[in-house]
PDB file of N, CA and C in Angstrom:
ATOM      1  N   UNK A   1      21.020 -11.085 -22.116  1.00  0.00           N
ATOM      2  CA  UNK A   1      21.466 -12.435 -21.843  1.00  0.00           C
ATOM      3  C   UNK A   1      22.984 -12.424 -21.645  1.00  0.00           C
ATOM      4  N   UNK A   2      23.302 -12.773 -20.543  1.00  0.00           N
ATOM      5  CA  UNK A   2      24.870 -13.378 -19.984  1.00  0.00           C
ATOM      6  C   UNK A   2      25.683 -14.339 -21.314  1.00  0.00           C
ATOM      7  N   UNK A   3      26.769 -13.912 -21.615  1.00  0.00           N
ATOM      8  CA  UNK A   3      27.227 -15.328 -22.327  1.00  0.00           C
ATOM      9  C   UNK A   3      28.558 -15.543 -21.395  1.00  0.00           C
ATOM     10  N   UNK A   4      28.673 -17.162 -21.552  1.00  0.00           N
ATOM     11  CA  UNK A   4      29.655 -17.594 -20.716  1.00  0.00           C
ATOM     12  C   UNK A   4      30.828 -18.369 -22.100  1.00  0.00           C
ATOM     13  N   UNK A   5      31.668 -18.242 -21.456  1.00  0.00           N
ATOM     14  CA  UNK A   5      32.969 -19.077 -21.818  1.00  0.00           C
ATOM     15  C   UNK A   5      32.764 -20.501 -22.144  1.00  0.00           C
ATOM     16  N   UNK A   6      32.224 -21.159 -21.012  1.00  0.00           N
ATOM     17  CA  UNK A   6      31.864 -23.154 -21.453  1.00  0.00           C
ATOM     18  C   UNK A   6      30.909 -23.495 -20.360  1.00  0.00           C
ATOM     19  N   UNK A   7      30.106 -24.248 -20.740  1.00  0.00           N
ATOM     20  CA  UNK A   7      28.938 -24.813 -19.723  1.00  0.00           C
ATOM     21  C   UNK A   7      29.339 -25.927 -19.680  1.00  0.00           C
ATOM     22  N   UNK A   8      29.258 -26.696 -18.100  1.00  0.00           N
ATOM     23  CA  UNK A   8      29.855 -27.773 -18.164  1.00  0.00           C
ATOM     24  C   UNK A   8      28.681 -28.804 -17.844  1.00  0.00           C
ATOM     25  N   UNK A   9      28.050 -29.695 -18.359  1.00  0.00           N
ATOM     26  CA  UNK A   9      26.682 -30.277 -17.639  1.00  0.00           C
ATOM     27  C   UNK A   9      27.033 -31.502 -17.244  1.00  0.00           C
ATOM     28  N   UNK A  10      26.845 -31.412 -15.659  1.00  0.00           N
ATOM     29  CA  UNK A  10      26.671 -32.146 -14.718  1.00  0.00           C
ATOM     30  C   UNK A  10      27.476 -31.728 -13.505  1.00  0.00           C
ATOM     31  N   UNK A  11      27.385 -31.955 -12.678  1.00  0.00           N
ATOM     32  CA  UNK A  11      27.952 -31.694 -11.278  1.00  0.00           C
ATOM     33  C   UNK A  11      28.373 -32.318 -10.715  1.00  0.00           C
ATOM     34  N   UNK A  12      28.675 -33.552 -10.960  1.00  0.00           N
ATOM     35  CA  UNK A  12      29.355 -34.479 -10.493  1.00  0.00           C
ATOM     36  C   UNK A  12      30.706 -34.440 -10.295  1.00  0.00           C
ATOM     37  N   UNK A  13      31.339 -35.306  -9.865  1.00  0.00           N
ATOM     38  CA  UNK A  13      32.947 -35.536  -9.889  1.00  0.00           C
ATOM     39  C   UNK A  13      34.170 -34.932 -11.466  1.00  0.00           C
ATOM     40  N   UNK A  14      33.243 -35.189 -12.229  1.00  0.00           N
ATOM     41  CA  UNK A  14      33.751 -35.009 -13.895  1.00  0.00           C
ATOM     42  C   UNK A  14      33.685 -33.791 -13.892  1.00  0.00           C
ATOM     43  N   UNK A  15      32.076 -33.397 -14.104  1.00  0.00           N
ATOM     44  CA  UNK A  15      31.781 -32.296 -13.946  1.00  0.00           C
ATOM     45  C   UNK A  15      32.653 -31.176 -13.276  1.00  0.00           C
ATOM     46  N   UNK A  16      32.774 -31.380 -12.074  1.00  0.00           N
ATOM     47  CA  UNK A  16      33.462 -30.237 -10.763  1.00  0.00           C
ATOM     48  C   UNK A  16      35.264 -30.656 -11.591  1.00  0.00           C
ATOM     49  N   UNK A  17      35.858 -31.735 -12.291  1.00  0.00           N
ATOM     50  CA  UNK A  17      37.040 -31.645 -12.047  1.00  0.00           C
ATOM     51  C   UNK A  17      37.142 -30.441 -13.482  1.00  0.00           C
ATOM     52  N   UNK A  18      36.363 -30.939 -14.500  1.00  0.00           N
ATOM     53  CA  UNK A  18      36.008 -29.944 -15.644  1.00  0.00           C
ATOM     54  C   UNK A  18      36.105 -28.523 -15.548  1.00  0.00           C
ATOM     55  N   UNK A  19      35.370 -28.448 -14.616  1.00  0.00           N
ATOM     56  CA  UNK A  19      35.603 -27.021 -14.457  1.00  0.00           C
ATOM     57  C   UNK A  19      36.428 -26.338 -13.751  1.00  0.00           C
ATOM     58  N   UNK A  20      36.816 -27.225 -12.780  1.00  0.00           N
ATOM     59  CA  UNK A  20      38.406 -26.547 -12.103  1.00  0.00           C
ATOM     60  C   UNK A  20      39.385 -26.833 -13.233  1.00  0.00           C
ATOM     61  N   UNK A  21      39.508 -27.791 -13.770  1.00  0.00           N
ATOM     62  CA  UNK A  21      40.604 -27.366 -15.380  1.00  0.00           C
ATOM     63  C   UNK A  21      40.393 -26.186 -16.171  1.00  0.00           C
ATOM     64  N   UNK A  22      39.308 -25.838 -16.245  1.00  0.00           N
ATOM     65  CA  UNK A  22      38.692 -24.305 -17.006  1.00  0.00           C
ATOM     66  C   UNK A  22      39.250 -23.765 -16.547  1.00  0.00           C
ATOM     67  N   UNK A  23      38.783 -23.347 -15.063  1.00  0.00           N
ATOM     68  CA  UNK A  23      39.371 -22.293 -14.691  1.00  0.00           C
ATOM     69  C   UNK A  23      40.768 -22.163 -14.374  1.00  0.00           C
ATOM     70  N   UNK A  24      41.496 -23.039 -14.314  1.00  0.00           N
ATOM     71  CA  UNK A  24      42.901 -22.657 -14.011  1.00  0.00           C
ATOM     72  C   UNK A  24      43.884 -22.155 -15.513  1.00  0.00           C
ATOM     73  N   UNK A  25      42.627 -22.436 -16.815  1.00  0.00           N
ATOM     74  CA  UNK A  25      43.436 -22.042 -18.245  1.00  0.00           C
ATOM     75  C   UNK A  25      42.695 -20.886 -18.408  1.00  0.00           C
ATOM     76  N   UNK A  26      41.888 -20.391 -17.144  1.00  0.00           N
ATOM     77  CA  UNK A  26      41.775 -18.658 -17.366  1.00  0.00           C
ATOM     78  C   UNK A  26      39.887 -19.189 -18.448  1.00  0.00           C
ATOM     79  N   UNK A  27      39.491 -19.774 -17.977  1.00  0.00           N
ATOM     80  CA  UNK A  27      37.863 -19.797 -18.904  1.00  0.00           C
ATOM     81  C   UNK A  27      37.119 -19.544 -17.878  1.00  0.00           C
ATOM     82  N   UNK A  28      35.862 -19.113 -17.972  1.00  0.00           N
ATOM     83  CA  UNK A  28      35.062 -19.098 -16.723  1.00  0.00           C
ATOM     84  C   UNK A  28      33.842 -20.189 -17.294  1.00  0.00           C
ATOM     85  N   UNK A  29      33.881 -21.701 -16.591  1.00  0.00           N
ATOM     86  CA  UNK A  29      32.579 -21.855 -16.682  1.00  0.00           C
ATOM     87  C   UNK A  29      31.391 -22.004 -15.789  1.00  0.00           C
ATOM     88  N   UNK A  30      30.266 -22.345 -16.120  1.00  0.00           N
ATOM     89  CA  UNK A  30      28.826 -22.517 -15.975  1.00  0.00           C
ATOM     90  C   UNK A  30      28.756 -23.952 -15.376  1.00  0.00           C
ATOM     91  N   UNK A  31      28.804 -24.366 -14.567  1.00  0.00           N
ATOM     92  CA  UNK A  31      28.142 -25.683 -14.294  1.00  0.00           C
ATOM     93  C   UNK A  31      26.181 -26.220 -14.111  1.00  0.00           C
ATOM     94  N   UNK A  32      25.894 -26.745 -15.029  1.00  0.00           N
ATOM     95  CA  UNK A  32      24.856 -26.968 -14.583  1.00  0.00           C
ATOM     96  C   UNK A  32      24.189 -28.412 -14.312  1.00  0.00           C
ATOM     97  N   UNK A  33      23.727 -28.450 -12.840  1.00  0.00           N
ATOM     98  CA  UNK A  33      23.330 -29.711 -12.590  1.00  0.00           C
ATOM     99  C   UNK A  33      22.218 -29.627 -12.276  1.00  0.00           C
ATOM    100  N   UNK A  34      21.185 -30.692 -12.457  1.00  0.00           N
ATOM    101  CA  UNK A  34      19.867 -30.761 -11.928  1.00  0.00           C
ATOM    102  C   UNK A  34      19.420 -30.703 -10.782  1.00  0.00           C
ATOM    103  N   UNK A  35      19.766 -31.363 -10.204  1.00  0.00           N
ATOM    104  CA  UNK A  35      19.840 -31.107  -8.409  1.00  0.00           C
ATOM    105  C   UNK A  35      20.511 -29.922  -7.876  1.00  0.00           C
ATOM    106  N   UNK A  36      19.887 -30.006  -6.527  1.00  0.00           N
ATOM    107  CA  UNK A  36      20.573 -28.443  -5.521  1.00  0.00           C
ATOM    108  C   UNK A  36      21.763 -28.677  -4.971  1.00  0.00           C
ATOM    109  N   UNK A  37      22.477 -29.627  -4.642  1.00  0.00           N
ATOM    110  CA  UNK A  37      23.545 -30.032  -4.258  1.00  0.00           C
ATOM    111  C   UNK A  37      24.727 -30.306  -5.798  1.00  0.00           C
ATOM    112  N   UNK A  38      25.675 -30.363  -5.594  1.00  0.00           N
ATOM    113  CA  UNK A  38      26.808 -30.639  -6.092  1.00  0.00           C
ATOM    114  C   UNK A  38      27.189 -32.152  -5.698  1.00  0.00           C
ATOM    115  N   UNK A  39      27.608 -33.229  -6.670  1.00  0.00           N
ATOM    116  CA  UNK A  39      28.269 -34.506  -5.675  1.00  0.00           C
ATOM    117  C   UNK A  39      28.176 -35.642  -6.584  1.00  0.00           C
ATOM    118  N   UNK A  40      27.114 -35.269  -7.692  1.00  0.00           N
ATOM    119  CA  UNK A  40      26.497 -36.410  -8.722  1.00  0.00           C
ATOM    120  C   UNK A  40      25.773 -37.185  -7.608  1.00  0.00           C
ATOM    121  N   UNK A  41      25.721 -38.781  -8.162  1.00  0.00           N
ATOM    122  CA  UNK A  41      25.180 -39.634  -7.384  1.00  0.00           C
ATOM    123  C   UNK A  41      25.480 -40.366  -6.366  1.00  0.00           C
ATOM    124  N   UNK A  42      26.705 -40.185  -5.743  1.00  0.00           N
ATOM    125  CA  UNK A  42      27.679 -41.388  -5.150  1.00  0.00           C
ATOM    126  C   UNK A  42      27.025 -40.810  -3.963  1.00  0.00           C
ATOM    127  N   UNK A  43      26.467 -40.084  -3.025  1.00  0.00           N
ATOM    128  CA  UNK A  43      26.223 -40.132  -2.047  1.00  0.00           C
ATOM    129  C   UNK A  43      24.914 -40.916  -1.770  1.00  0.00           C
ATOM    130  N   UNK A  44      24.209 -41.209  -2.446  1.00  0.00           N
ATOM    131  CA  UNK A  44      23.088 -42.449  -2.177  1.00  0.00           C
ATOM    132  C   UNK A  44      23.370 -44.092  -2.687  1.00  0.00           C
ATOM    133  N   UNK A  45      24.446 -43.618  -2.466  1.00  0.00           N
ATOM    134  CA  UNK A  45      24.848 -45.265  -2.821  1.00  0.00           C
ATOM    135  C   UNK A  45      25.514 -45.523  -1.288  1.00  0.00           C
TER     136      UNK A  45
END
């Protein structure tokens, strides 16, 4: 089993800004979202 640095759950806007803050302090994380796309919900609105 892989271990990661921080899992970030959701993929959304929060999500994606979350983890570009990780990574720029040198963490590697995991994003995991339910869907196949990245974007959260704002594109069906």
């Amino acid at each position: 089993m892989e271990q990661v640095d921080v899992a970030v759950i959701g993929g959304g806007q929060s999500g994606l800004a979350a983890a570009h803050a990780l990574l720029r302090h040198g963490l590697t994380p995991v994003v995991l979202k339910a869907s196949a796309r990245p974007a959260g919900s704002w594109p069906r609105y």
